[in-house]
PDB file of N, CA and C in Angstrom:
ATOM      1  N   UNK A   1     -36.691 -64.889  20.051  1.00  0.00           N
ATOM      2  CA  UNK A   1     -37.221 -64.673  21.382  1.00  0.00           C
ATOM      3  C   UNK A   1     -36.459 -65.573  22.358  1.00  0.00           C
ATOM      4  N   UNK A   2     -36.297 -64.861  23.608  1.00  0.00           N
ATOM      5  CA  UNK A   2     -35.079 -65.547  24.678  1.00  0.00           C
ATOM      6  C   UNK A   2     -36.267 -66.430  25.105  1.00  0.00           C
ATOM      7  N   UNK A   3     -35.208 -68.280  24.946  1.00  0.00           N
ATOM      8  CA  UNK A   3     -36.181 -68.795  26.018  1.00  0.00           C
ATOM      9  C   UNK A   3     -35.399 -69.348  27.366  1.00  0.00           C
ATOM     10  N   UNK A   4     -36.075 -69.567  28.210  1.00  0.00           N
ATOM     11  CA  UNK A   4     -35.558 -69.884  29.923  1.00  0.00           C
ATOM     12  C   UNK A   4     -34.589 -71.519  30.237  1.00  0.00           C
ATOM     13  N   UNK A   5     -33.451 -71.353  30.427  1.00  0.00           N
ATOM     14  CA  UNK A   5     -33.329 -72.759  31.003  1.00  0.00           C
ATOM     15  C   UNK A   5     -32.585 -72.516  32.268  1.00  0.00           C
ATOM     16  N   UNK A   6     -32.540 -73.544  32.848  1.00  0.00           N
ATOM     17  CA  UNK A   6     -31.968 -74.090  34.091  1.00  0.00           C
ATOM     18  C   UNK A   6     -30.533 -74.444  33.855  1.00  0.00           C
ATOM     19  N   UNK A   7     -29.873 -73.930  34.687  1.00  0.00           N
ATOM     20  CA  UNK A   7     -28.274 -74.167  35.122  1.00  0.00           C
ATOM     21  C   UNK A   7     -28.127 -74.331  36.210  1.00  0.00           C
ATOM     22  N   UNK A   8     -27.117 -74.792  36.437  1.00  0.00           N
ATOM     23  CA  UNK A   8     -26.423 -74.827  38.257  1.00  0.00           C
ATOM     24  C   UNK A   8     -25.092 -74.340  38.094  1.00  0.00           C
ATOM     25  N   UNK A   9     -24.776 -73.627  38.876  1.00  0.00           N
ATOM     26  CA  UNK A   9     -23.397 -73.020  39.291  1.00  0.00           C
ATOM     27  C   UNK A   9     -23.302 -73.403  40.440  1.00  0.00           C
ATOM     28  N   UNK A  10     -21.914 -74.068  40.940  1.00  0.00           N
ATOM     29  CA  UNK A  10     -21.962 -74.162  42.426  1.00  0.00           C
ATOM     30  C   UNK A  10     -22.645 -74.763  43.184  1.00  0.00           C
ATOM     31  N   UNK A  11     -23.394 -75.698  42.617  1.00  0.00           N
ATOM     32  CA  UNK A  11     -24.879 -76.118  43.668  1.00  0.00           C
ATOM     33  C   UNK A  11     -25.965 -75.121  43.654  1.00  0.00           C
ATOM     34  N   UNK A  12     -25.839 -73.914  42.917  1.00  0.00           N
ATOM     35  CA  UNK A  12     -26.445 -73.405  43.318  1.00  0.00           C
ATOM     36  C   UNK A  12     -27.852 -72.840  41.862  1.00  0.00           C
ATOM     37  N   UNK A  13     -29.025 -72.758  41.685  1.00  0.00           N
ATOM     38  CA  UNK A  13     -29.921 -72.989  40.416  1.00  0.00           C
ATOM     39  C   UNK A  13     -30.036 -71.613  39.995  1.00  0.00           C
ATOM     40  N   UNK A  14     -30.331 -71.504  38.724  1.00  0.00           N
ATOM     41  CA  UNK A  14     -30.069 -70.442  37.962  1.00  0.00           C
ATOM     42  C   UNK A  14     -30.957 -70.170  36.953  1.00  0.00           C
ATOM     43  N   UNK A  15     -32.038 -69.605  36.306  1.00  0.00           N
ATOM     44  CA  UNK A  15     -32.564 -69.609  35.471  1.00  0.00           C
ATOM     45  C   UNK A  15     -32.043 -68.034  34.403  1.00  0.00           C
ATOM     46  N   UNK A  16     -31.469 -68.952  33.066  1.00  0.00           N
ATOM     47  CA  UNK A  16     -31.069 -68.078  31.669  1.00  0.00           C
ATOM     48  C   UNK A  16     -31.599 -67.699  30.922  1.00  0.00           C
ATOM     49  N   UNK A  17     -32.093 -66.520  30.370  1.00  0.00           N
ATOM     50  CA  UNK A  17     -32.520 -65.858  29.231  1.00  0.00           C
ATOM     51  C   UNK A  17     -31.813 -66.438  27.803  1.00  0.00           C
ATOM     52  N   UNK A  18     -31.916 -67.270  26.955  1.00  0.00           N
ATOM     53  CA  UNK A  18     -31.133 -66.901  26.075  1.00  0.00           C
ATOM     54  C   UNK A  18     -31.883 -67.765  24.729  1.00  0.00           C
ATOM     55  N   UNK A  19     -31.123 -66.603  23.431  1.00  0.00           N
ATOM     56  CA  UNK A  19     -31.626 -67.228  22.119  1.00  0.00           C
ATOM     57  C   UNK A  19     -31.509 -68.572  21.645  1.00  0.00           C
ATOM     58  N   UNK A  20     -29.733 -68.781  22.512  1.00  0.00           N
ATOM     59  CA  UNK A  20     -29.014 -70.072  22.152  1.00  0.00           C
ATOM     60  C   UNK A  20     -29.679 -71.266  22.375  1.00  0.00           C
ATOM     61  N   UNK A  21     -29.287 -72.516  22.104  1.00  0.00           N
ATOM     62  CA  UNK A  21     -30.109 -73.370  22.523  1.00  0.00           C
ATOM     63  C   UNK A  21     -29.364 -74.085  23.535  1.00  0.00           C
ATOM     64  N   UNK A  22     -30.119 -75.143  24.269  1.00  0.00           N
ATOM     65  CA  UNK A  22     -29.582 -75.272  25.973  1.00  0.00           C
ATOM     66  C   UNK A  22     -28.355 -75.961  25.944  1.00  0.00           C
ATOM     67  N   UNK A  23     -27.734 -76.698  24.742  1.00  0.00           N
ATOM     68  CA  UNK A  23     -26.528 -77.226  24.836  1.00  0.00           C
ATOM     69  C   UNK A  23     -25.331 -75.932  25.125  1.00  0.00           C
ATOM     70  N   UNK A  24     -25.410 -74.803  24.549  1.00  0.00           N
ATOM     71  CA  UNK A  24     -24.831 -74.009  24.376  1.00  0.00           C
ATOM     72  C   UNK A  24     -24.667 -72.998  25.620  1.00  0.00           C
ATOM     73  N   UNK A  25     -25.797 -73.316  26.619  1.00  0.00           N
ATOM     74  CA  UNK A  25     -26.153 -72.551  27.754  1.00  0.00           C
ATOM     75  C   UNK A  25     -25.555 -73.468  28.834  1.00  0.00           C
ATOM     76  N   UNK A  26     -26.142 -74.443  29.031  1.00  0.00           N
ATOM     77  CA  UNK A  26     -24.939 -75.624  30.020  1.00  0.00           C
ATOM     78  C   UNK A  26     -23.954 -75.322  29.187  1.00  0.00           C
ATOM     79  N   UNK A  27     -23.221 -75.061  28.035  1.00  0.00           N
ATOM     80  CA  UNK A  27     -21.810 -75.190  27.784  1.00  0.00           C
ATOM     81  C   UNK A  27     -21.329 -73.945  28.938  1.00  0.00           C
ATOM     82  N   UNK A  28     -22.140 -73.204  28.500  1.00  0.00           N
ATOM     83  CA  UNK A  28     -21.353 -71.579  29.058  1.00  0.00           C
ATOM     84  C   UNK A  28     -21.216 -71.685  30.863  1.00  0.00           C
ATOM     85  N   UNK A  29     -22.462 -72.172  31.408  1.00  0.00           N
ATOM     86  CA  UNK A  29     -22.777 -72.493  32.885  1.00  0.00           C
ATOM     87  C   UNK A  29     -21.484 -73.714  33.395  1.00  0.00           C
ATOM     88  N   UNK A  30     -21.136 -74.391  32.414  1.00  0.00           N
ATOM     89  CA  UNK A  30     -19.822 -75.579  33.147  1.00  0.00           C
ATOM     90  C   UNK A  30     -18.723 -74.848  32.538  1.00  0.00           C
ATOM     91  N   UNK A  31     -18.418 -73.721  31.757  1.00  0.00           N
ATOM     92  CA  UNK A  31     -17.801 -72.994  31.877  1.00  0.00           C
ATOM     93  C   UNK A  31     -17.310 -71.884  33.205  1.00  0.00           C
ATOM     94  N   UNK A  32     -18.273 -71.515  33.726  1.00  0.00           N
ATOM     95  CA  UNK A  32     -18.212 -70.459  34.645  1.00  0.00           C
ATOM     96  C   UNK A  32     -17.900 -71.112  35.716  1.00  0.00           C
ATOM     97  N   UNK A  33     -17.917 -72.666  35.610  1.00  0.00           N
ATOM     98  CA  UNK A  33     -18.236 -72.802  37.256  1.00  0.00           C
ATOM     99  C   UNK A  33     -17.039 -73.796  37.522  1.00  0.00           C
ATOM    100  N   UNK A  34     -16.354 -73.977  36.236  1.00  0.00           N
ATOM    101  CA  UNK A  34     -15.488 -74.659  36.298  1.00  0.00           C
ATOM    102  C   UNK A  34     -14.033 -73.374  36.403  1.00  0.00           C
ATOM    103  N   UNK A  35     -14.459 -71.992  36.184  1.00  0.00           N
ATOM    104  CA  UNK A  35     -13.534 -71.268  36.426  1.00  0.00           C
ATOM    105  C   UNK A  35     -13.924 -70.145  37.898  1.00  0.00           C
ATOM    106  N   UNK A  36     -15.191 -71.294  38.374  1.00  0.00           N
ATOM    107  CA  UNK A  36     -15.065 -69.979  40.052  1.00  0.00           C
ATOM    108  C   UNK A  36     -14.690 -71.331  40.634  1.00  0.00           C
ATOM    109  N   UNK A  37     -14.716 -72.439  40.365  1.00  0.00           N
ATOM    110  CA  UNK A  37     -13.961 -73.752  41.229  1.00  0.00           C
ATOM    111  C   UNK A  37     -12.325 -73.371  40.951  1.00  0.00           C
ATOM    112  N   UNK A  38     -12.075 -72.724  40.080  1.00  0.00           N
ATOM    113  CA  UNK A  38     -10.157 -72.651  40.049  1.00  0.00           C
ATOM    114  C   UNK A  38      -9.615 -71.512  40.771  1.00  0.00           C
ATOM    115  N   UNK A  39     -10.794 -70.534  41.110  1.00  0.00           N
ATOM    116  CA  UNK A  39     -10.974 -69.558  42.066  1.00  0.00           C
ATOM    117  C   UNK A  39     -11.446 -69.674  43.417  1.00  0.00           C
ATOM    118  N   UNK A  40     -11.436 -71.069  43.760  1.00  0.00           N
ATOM    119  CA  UNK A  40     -12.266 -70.908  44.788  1.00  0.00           C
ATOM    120  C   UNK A  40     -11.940 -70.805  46.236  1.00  0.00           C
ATOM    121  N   UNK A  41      -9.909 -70.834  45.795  1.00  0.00           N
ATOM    122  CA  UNK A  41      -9.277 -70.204  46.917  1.00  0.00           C
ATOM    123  C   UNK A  41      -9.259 -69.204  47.682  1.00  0.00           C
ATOM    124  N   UNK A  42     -10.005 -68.688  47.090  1.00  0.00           N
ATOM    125  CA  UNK A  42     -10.367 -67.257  47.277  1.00  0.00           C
ATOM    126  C   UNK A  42     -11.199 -66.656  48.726  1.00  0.00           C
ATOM    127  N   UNK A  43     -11.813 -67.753  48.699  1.00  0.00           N
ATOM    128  CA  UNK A  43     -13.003 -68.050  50.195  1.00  0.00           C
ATOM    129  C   UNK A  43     -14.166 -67.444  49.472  1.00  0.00           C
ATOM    130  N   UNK A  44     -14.444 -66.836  50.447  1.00  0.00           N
ATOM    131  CA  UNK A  44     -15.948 -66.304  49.858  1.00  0.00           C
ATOM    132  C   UNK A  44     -17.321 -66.540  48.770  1.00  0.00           C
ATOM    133  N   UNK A  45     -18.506 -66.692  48.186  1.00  0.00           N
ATOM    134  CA  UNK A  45     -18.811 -66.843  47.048  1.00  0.00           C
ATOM    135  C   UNK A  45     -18.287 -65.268  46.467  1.00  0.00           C
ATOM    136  N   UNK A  46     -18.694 -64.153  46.926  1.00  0.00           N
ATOM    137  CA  UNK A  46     -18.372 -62.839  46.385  1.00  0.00           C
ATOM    138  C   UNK A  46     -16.542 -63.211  45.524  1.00  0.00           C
ATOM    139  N   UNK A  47     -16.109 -63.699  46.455  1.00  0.00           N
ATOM    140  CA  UNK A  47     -14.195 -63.104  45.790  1.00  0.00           C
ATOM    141  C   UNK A  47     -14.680 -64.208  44.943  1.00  0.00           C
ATOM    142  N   UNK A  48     -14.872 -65.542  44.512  1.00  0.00           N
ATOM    143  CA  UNK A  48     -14.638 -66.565  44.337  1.00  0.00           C
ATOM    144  C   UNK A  48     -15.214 -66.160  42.621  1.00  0.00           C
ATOM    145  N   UNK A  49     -16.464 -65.792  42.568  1.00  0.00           N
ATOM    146  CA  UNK A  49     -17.194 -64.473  41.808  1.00  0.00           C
ATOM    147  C   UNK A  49     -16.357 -63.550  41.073  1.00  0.00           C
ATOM    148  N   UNK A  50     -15.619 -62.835  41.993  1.00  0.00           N
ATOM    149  CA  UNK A  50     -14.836 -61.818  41.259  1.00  0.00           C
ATOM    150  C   UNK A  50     -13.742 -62.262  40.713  1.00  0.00           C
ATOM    151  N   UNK A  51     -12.818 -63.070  41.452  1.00  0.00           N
ATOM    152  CA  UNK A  51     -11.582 -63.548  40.819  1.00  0.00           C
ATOM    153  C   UNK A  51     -12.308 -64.298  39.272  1.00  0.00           C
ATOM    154  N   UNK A  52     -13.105 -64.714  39.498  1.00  0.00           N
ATOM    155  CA  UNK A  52     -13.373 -65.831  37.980  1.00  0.00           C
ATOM    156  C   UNK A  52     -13.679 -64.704  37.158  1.00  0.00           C
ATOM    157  N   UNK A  53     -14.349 -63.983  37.187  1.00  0.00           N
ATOM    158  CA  UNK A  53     -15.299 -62.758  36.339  1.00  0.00           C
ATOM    159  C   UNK A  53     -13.625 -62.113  35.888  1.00  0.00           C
ATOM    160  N   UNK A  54     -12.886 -61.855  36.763  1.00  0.00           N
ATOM    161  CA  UNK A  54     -11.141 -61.521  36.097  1.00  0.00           C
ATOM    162  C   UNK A  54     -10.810 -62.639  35.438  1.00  0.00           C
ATOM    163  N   UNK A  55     -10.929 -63.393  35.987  1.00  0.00           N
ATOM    164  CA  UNK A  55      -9.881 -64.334  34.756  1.00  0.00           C
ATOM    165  C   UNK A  55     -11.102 -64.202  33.326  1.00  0.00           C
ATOM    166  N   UNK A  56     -11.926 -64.121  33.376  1.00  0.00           N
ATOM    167  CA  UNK A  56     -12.784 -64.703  32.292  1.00  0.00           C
ATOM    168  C   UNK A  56     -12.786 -63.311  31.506  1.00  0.00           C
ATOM    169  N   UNK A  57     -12.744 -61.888  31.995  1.00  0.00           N
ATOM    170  CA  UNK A  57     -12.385 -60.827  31.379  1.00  0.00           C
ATOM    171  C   UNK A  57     -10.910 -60.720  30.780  1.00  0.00           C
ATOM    172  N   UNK A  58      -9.988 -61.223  31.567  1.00  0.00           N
ATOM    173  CA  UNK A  58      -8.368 -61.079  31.043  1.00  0.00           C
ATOM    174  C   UNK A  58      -8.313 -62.091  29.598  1.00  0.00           C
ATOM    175  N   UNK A  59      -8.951 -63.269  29.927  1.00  0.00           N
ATOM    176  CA  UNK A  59      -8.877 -64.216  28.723  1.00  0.00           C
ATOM    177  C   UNK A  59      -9.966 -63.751  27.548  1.00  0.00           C
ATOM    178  N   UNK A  60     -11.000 -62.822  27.437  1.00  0.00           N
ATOM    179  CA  UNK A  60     -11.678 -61.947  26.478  1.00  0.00           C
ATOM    180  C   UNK A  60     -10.667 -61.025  25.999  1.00  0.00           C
ATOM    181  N   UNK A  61     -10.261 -59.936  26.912  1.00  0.00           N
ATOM    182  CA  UNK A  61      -9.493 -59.186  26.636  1.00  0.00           C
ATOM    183  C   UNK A  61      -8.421 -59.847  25.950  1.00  0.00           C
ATOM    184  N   UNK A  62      -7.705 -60.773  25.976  1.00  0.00           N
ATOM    185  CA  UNK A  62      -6.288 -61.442  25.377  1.00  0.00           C
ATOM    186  C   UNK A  62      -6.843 -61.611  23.782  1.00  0.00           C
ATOM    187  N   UNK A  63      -8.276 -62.109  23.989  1.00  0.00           N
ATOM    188  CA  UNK A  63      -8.614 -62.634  22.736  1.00  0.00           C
ATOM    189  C   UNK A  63      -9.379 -61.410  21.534  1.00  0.00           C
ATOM    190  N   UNK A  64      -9.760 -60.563  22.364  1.00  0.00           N
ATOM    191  CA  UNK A  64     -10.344 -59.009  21.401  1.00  0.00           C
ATOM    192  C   UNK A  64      -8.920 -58.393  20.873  1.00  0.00           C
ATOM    193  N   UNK A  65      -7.508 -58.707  21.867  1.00  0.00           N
ATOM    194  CA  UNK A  65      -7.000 -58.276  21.177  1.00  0.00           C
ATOM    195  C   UNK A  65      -5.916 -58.531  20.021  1.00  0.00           C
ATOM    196  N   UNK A  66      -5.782 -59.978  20.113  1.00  0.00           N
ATOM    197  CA  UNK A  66      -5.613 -60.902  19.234  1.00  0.00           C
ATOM    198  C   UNK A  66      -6.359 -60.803  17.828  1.00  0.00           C
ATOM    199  N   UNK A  67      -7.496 -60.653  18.086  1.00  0.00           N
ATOM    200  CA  UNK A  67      -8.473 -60.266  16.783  1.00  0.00           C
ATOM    201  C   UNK A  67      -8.581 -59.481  16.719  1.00  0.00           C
ATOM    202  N   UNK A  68      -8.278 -58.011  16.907  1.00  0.00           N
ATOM    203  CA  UNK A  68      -7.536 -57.034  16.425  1.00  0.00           C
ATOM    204  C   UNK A  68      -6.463 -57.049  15.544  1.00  0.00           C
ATOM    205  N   UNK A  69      -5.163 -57.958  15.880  1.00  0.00           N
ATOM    206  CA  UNK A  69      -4.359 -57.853  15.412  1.00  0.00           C
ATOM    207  C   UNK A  69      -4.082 -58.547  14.312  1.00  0.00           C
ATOM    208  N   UNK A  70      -4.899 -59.431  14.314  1.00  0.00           N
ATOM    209  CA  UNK A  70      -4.911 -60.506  12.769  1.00  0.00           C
ATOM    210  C   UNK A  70      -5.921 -59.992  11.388  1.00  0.00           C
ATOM    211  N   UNK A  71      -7.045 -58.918  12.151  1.00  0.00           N
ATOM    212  CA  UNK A  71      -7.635 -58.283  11.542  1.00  0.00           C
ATOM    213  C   UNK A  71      -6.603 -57.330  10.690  1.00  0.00           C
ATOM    214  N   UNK A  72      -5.870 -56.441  11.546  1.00  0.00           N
ATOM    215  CA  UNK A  72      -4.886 -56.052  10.687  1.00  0.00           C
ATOM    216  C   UNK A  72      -3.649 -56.258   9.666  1.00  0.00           C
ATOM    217  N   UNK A  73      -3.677 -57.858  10.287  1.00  0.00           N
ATOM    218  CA  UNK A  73      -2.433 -58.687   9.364  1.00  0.00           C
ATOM    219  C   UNK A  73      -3.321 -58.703   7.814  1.00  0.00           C
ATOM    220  N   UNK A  74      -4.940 -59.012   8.319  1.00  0.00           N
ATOM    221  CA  UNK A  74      -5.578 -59.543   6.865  1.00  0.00           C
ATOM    222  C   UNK A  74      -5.684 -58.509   6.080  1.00  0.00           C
ATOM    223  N   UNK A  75      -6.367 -56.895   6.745  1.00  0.00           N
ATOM    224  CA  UNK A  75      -5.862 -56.186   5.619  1.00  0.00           C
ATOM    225  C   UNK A  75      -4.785 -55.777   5.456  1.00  0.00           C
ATOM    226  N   UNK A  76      -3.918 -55.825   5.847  1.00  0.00           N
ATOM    227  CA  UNK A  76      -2.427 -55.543   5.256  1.00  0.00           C
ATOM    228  C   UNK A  76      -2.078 -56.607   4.039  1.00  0.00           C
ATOM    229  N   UNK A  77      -2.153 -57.835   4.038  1.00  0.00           N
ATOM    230  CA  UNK A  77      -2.028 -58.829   3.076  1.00  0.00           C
ATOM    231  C   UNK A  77      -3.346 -58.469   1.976  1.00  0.00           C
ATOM    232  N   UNK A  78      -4.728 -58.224   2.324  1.00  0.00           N
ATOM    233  CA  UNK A  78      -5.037 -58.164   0.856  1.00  0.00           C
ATOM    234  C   UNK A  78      -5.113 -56.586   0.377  1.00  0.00           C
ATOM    235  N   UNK A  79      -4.787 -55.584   0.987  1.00  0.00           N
ATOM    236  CA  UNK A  79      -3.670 -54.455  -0.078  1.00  0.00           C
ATOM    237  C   UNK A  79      -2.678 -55.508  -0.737  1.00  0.00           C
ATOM    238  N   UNK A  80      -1.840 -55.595   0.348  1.00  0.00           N
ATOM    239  CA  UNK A  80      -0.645 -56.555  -0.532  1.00  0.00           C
ATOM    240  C   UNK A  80      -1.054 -57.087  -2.007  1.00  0.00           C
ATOM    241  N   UNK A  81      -1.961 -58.037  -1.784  1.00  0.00           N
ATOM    242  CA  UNK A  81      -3.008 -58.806  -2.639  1.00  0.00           C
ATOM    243  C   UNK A  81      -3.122 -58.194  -4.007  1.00  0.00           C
ATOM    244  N   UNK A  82      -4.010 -57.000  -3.559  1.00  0.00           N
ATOM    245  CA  UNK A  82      -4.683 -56.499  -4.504  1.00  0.00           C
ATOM    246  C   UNK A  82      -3.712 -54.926  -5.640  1.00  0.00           C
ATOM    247  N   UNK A  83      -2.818 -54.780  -4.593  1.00  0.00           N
ATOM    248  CA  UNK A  83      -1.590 -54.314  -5.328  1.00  0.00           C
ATOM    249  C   UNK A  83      -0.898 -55.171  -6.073  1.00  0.00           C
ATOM    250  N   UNK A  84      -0.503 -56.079  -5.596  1.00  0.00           N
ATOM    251  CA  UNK A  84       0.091 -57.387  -6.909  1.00  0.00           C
ATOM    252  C   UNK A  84      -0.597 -57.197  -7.868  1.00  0.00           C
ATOM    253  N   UNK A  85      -1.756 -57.091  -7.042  1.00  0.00           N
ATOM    254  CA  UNK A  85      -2.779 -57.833  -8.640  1.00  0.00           C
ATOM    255  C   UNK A  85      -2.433 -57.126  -9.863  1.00  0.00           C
ATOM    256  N   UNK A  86      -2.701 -55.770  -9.405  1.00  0.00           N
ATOM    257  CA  UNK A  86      -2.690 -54.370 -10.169  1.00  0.00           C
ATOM    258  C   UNK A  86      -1.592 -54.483 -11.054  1.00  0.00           C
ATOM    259  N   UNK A  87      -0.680 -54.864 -10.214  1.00  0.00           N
ATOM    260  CA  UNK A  87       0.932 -54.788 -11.043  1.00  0.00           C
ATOM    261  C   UNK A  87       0.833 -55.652 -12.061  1.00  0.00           C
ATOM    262  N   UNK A  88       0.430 -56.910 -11.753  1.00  0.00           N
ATOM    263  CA  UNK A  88       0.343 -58.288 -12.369  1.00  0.00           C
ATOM    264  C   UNK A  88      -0.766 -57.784 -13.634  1.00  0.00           C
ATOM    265  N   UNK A  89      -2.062 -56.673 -14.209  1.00  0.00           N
ATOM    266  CA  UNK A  89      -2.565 -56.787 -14.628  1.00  0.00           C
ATOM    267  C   UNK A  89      -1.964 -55.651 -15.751  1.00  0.00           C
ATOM    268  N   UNK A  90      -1.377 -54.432 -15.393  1.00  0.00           N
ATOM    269  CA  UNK A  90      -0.246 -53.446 -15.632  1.00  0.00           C
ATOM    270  C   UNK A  90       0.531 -54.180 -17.005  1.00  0.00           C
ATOM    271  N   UNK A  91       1.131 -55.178 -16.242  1.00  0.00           N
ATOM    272  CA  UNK A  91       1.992 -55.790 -16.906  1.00  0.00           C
ATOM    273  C   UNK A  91       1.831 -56.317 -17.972  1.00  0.00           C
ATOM    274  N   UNK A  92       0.777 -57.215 -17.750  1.00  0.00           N
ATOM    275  CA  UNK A  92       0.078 -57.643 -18.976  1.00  0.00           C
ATOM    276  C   UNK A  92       0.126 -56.959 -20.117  1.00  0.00           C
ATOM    277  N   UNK A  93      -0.846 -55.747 -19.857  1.00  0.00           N
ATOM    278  CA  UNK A  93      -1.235 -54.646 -20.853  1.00  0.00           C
ATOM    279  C   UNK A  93       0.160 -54.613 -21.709  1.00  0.00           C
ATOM    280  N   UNK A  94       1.002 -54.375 -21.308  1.00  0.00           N
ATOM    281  CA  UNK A  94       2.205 -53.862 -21.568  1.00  0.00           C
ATOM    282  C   UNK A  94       2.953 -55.189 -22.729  1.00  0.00           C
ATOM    283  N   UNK A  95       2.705 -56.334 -22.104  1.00  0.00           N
ATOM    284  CA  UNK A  95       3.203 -57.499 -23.427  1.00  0.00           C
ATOM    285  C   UNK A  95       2.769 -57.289 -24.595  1.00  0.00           C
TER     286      UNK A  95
END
């Protein structure tokens, strides 16, 4: 069951839904706010908002697809794996 805590973004107060527990919720909240402060050239709270919500999607996206791709390195290596094996057990028989 989600319980409620308090964050600040910006100066500004926030109350979170979440399972996590509150270390993990301030982690995520000085996360966000430390990437609409690197945005905050931007002017606005709205752009300041959107530019961060991009960066914080581009750096997900970089990373879904990163783990995609190692996902595929791993099964490619244990076929690899498990074809050795086969060979390696083949062989045996055969001594």
């Amino acid at each position: 069951m989600p319980h409620p805590f308090n964050v600040t973004i910006l100066g500004l107060p926030f109350t979170v839904q979440s399972d996590e527990d509150e270390a993990y919720v301030q982690e995520l909240a000085a996360f966000v706010e430390g990437r609409m402060r690197r945005a905050s050239s931007a002017g606005g709270t709205v752009a300041v908002a959107v530019l961060a919500a991009l960066h914080i999607a581009d750096e997900l996206h970089k990373l879904q697809r990163d783990f995609a791709q190692l996902t595929r390195q791993i099964e490619d290596l244990s076929r690899n794996l498990a074809r050795t094996l086969k060979e390696s057990e083949q062989a045996q028989v055969q001594i």
